[in-house]
Protein backbone atom coordinates (compact mmCIF):
# COMPACT_ATOMS: atom_id res chain seq x y z
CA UNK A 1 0.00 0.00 0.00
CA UNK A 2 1.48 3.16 -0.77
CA UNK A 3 1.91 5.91 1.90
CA UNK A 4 0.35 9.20 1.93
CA UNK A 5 1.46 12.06 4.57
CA UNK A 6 0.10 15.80 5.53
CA UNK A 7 0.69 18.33 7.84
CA UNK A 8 -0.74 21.56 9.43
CA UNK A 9 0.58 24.16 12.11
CA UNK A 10 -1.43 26.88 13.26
CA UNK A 11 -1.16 29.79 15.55
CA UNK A 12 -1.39 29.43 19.27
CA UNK A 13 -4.39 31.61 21.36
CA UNK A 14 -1.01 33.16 23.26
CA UNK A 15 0.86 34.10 20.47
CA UNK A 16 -2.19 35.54 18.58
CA UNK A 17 -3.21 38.23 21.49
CA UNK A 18 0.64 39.24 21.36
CA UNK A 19 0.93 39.46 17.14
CA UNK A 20 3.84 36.76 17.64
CA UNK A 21 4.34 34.66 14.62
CA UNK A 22 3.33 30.94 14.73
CA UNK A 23 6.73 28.70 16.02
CA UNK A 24 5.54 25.45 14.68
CA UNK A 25 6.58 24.67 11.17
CA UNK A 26 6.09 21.12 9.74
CA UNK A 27 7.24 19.43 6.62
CA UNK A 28 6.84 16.83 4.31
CA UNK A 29 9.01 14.98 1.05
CA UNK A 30 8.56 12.10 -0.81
CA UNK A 31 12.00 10.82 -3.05
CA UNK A 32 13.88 8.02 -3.84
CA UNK A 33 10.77 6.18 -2.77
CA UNK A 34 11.06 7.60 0.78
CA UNK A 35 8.60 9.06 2.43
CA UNK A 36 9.80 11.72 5.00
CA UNK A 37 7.68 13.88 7.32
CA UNK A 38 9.44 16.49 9.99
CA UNK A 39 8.10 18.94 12.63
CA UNK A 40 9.85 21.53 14.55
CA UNK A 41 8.34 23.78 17.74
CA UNK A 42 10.56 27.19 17.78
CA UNK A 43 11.87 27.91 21.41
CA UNK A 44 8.99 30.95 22.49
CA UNK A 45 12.12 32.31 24.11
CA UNK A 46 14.34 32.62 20.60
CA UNK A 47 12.99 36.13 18.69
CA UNK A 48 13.44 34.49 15.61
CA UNK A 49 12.62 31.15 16.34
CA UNK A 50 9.96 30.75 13.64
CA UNK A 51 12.88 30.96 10.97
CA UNK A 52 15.17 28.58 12.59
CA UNK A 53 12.23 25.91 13.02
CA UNK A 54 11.17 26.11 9.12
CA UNK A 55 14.83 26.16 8.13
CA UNK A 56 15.15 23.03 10.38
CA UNK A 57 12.55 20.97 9.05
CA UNK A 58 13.34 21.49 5.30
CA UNK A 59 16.71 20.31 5.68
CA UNK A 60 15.85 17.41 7.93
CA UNK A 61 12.72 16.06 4.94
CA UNK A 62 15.72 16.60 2.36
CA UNK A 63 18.88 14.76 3.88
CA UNK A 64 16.57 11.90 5.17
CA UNK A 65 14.98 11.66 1.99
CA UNK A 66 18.24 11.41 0.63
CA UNK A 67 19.68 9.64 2.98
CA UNK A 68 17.60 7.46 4.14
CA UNK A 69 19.01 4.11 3.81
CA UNK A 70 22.29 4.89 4.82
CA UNK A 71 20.90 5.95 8.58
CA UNK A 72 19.32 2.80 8.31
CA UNK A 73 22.21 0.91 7.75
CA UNK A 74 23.97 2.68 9.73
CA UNK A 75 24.55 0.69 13.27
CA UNK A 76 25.88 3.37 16.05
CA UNK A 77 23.18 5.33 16.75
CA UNK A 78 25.82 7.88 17.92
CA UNK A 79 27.33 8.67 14.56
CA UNK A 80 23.90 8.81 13.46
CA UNK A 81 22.57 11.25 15.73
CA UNK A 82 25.76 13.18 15.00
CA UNK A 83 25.39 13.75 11.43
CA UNK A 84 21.44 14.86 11.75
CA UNK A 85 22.62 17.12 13.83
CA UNK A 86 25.58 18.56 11.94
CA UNK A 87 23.39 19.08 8.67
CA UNK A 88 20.74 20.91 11.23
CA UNK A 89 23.37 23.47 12.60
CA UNK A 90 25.11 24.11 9.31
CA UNK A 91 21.83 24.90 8.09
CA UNK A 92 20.88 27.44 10.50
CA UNK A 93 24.18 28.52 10.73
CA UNK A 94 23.58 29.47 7.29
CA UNK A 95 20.19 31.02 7.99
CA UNK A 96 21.65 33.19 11.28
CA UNK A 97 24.50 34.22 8.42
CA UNK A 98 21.82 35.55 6.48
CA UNK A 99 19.75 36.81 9.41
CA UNK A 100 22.46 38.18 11.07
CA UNK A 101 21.43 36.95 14.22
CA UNK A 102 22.84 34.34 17.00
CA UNK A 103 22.68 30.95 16.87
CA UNK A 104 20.27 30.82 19.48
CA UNK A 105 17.80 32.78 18.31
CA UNK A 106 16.59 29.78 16.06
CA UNK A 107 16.33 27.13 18.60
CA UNK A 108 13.86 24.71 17.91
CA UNK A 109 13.05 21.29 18.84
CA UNK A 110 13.14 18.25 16.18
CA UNK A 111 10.87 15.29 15.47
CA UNK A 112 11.22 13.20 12.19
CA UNK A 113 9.62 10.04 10.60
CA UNK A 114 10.45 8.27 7.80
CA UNK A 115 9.74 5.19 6.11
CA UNK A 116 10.84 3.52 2.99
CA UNK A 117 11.90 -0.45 1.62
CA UNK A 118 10.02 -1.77 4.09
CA UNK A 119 11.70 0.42 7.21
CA UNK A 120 11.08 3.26 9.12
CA UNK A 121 13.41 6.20 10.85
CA UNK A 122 12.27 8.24 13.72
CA UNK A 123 14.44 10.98 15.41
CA UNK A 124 12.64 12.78 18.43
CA UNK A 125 14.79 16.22 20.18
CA UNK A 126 13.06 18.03 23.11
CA UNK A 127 9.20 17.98 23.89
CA UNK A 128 6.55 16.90 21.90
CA UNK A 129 5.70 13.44 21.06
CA UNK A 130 5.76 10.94 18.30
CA UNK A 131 3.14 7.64 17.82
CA UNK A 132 2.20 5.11 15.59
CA UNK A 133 -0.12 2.83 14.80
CA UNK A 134 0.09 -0.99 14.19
CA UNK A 135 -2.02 -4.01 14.70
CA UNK A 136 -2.65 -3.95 18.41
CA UNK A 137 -3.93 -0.15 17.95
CA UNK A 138 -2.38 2.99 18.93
CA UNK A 139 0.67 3.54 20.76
CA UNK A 140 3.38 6.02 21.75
CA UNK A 141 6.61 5.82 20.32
CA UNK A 142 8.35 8.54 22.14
CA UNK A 143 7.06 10.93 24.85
CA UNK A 144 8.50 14.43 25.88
CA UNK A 145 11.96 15.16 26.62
CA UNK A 146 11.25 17.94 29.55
CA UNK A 147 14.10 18.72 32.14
CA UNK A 148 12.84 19.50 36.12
CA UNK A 149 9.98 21.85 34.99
CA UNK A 150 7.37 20.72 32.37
CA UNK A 151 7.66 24.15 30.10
CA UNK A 152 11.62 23.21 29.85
CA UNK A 153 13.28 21.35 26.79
CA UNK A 154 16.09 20.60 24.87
CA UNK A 155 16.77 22.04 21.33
CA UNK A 156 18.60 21.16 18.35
CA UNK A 157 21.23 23.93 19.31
CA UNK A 158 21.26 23.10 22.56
CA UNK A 159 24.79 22.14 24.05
CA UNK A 160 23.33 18.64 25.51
CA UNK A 161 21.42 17.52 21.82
CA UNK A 162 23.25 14.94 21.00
CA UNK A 163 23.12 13.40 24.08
CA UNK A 164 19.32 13.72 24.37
CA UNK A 165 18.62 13.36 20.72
CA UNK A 166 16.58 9.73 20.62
CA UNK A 167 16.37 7.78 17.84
CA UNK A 168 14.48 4.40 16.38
CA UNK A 169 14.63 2.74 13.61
CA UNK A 170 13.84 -1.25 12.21
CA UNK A 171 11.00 -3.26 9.91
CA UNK A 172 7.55 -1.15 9.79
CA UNK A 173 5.97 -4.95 9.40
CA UNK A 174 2.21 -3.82 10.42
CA UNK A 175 2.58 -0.36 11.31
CA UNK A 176 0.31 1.64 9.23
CA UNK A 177 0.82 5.20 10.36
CA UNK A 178 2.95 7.92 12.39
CA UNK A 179 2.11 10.76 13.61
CA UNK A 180 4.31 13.96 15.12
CA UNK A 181 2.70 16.64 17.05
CA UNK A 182 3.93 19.41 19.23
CA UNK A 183 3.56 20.13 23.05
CA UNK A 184 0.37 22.61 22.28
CA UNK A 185 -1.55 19.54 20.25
CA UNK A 186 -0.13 16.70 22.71
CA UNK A 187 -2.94 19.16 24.63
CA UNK A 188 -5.80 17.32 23.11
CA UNK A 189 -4.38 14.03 21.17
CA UNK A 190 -2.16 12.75 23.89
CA UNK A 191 -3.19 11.83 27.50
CA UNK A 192 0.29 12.66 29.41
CA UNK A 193 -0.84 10.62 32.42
CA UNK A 194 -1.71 7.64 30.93
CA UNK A 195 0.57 8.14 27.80
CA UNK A 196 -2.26 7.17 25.00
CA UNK A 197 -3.17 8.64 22.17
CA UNK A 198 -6.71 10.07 21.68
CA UNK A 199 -9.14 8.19 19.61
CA UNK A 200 -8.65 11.33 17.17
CA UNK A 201 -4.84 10.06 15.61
CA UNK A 202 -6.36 7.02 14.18
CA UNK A 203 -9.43 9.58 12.50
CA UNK A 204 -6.63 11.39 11.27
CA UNK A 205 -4.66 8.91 10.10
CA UNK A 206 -7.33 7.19 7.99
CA UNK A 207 -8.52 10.36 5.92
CA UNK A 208 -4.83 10.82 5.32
CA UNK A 209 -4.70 7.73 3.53
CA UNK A 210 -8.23 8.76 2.03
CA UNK A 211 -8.01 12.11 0.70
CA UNK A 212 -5.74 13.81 -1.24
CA UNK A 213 -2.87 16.00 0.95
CA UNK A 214 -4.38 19.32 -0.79
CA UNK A 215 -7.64 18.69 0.12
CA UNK A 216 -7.04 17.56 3.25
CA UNK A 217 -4.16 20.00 5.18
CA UNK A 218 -6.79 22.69 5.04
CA UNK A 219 -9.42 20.99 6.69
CA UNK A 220 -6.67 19.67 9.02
CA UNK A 221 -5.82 23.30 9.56
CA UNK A 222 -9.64 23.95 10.65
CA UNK A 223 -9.38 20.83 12.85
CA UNK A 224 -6.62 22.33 14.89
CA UNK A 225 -7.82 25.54 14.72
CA UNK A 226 -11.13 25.06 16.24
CA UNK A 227 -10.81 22.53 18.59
CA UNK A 228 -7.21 21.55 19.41
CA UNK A 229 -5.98 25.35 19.47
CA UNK A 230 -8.84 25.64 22.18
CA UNK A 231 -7.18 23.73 25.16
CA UNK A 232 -3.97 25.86 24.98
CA UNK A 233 -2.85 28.97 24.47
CA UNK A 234 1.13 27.28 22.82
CA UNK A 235 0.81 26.73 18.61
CA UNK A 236 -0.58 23.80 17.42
CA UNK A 237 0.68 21.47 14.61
CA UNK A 238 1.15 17.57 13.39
CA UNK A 239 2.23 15.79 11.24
CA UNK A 240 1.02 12.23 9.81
CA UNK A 241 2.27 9.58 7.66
CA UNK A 242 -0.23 6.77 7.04
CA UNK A 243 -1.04 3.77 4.81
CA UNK A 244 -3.94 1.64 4.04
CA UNK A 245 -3.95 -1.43 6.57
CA UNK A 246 -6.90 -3.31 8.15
CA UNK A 247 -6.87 -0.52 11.16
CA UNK A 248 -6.96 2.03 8.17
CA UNK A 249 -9.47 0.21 5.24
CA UNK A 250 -9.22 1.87 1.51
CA UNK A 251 -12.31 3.51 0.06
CA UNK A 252 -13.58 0.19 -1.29
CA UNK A 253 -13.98 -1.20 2.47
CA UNK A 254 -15.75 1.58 3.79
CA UNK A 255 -19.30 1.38 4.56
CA UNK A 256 -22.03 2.91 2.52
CA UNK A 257 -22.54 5.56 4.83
CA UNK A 258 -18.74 6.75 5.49
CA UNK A 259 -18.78 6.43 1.40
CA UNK A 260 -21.86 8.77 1.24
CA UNK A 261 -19.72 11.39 3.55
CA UNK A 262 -17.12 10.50 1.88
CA UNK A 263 -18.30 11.45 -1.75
CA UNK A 264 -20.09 14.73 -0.21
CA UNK A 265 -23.22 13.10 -2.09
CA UNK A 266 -26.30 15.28 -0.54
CA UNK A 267 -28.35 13.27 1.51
CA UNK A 268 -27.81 12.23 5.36
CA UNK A 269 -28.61 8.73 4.44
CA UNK A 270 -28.09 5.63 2.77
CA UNK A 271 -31.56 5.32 0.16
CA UNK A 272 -32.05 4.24 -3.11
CA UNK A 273 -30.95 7.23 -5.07
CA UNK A 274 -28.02 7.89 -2.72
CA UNK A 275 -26.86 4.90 -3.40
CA UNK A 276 -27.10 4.74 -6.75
CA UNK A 277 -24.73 7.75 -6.78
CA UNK A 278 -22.61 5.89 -4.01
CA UNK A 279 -22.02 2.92 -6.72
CA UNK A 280 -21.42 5.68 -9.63
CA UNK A 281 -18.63 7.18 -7.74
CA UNK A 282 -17.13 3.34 -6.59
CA UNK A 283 -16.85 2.53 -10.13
CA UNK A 284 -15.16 6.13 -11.27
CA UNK A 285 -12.86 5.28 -8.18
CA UNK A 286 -12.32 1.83 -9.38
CA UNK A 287 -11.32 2.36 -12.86
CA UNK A 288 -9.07 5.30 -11.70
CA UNK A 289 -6.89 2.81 -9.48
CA UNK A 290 -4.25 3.04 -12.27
CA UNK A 291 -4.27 6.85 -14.19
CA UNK A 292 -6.48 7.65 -16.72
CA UNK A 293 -7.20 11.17 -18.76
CA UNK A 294 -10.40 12.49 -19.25
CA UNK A 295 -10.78 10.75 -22.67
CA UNK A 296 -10.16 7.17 -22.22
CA UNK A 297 -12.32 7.30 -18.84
CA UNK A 298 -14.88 8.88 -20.91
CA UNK A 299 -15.28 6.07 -22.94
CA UNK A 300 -14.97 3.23 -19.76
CA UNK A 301 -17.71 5.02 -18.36
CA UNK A 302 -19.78 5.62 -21.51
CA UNK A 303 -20.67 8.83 -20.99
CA UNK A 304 -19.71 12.12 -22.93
CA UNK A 305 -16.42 13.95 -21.37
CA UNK A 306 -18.72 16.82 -20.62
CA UNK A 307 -21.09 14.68 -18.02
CA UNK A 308 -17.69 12.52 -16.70
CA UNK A 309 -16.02 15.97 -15.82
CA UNK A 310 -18.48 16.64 -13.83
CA UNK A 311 -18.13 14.32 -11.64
CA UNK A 312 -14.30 14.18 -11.64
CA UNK A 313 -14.49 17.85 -10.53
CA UNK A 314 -16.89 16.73 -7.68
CA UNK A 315 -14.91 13.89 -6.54
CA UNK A 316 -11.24 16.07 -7.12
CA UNK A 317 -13.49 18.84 -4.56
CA UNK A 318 -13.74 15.91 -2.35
CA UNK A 319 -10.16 14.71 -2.14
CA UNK A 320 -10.70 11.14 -3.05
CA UNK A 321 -8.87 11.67 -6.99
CA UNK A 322 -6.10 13.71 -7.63
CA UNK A 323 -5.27 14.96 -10.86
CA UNK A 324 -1.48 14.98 -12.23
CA UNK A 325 -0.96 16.57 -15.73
CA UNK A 326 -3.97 15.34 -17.56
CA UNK A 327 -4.39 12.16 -15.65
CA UNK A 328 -6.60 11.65 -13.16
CA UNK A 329 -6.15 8.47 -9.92
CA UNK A 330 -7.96 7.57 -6.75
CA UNK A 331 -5.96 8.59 -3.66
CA UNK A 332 -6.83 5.93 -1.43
CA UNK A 333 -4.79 2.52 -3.27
């Protein structure tokens, strides 16, 4: 099954009332048939920490991405931990050049997940907290790195980071999905007590898999906007990297109803006509499992290109196709 990712960071209640820039930046990269997701929370103490977190996660997605299988391969965790980090501070050593600030005015924390040939790579540095999702259900991967106090951490240019940097890798067997999140979403999604995700991830997860990444970050956006955003006053972002699995079914499996949602069909339940247009969009779904252009669906579907583009355009407004150059494919395969 092939994996799908999106992300979404939005500005804290805190930082809003006091015109400070949102500090959580997130990032995503797909090469060299890697899949590569990072997020970074800029220290609320660094003036320019904003910079320094969105310079750290696009050179984190790019050198794992490129990378990749050499970290894997790569037995000392030590030297591994050393070289993430090195790229990191040459990078915003670069980016305070150009800035003309201190080092330390871009501190940020670091969490990264990666998969790819059948492996994964995570890399976790100061709060925040990383999870996945296999078989047995939900579970926590890493959980905050906070020193005496619970609104201290550890950044990437931090003296002690490569001591506290953790990092995980092996065989993704049934793990279907990741997801990163800072200390303002762990708010809502993570229970700190009992260390569990909330019910929530797994939602997320599966309409990542389900609907296209541009469809879906801003409705993500909205998500964390309007209800995670509301437990904290600290930013808010994630992360996710997800697959189709039995704990995440493709379209096919769904139930008529979810399908009916799903679609945005009107109607608020399952009836003759609804389904009717329920089966229409199955078999436009179907068919688009490997690419097609408007033309040569068209003709599988026996209708004029007019009438089919119609309902491509409804189903591309829904996230379940995506459209590259003149082809169109279902998302969820």
């Amino acid at each position: 099954m092939e994996w799908k990712s999106v992300c979404g960071a939005v500005q804290g209640r805190g930082h809003a009332k006091k015109d400070i820039p949102c500090q959580d930046k997130t990032a995503r990269r797909e090469a060299n048939g890697v899949h590569v997701i990072a997020l970074a929370d800029g220290a609320g103490s660094a003036a320019l920490s904003h910079f320094g977190a969105q310079c750290v996660v696009n050179c984190v997605t790019d050198f794992v991405a490129e990378k990749f299988f050499d970290l894997i391969a790569q037995e000392d965790g030590r030297l591994v931990t050393q070289e993430l980090l090195s790229v990191v501070l040459a990078a915003l050593k670069d980016e305070a050049a150009s800035r003309n600030c201190a080092l330390k005015d871009l501190a940020s924390t670091l969490l990264v997940a990666a998969v790819g040939g059948g492996k994964f790579f995570l890399a976790h540095l100061g709060d925040g907290v990383i999870g996945y999702l296999n078989e047995d259900g939900l579970k926590v991967a890493t959980t905050p790195d906070n020193g005496e106090f619970s609104n201290e951490t550890v950044f990437v240019t931090s003296a002690t980071a490569a001591a506290r940097m953790r990092i995980f890798k092996g065989a993704l067997k049934k793990i279907s999905g990741f997801i990163l999140m800072s200390d303002g979403s762990e708010q809502s999604l993570y229970n700190k007590r009992n260390k569990t995700l909330a019910p929530a991830v797994k939602r997320l997860m599966h309409r990542t898999t389900l609907i296209d990444a541009d469809v879906l970050a801003p409705q993500l956006e909205r998500a964390l906007s309007t209800v995670v955003a509301e437990n904290t006053h600290d930013d808010c972002s994630v992360a996710i990297l997800a697959r189709n699995s039995e704990q995440l079914p493709p379209l096919e499996d769904l139930p008529l109803t979810e399908r009916l949602s799903l679609f945005q069909i009107a109607g608020s339940s399952v009836n003759r006509k609804t389904r009717k247009k329920i089966l229409r969009c199955d078999e436009i779904c179907a068919l688009l499992k490997r690419p097609l252009t408007l033309q040569r669906l068209s003709r599988r579907l026996r209708l004029k290109p007019l009438h089919a583009k119609k309902k491509l355009d409804r189903l591309l407004k829904a996230g379940v196709l995506r459209k590259d150059n003149a082809c169109y494919e279902t998302v969820s395969r």
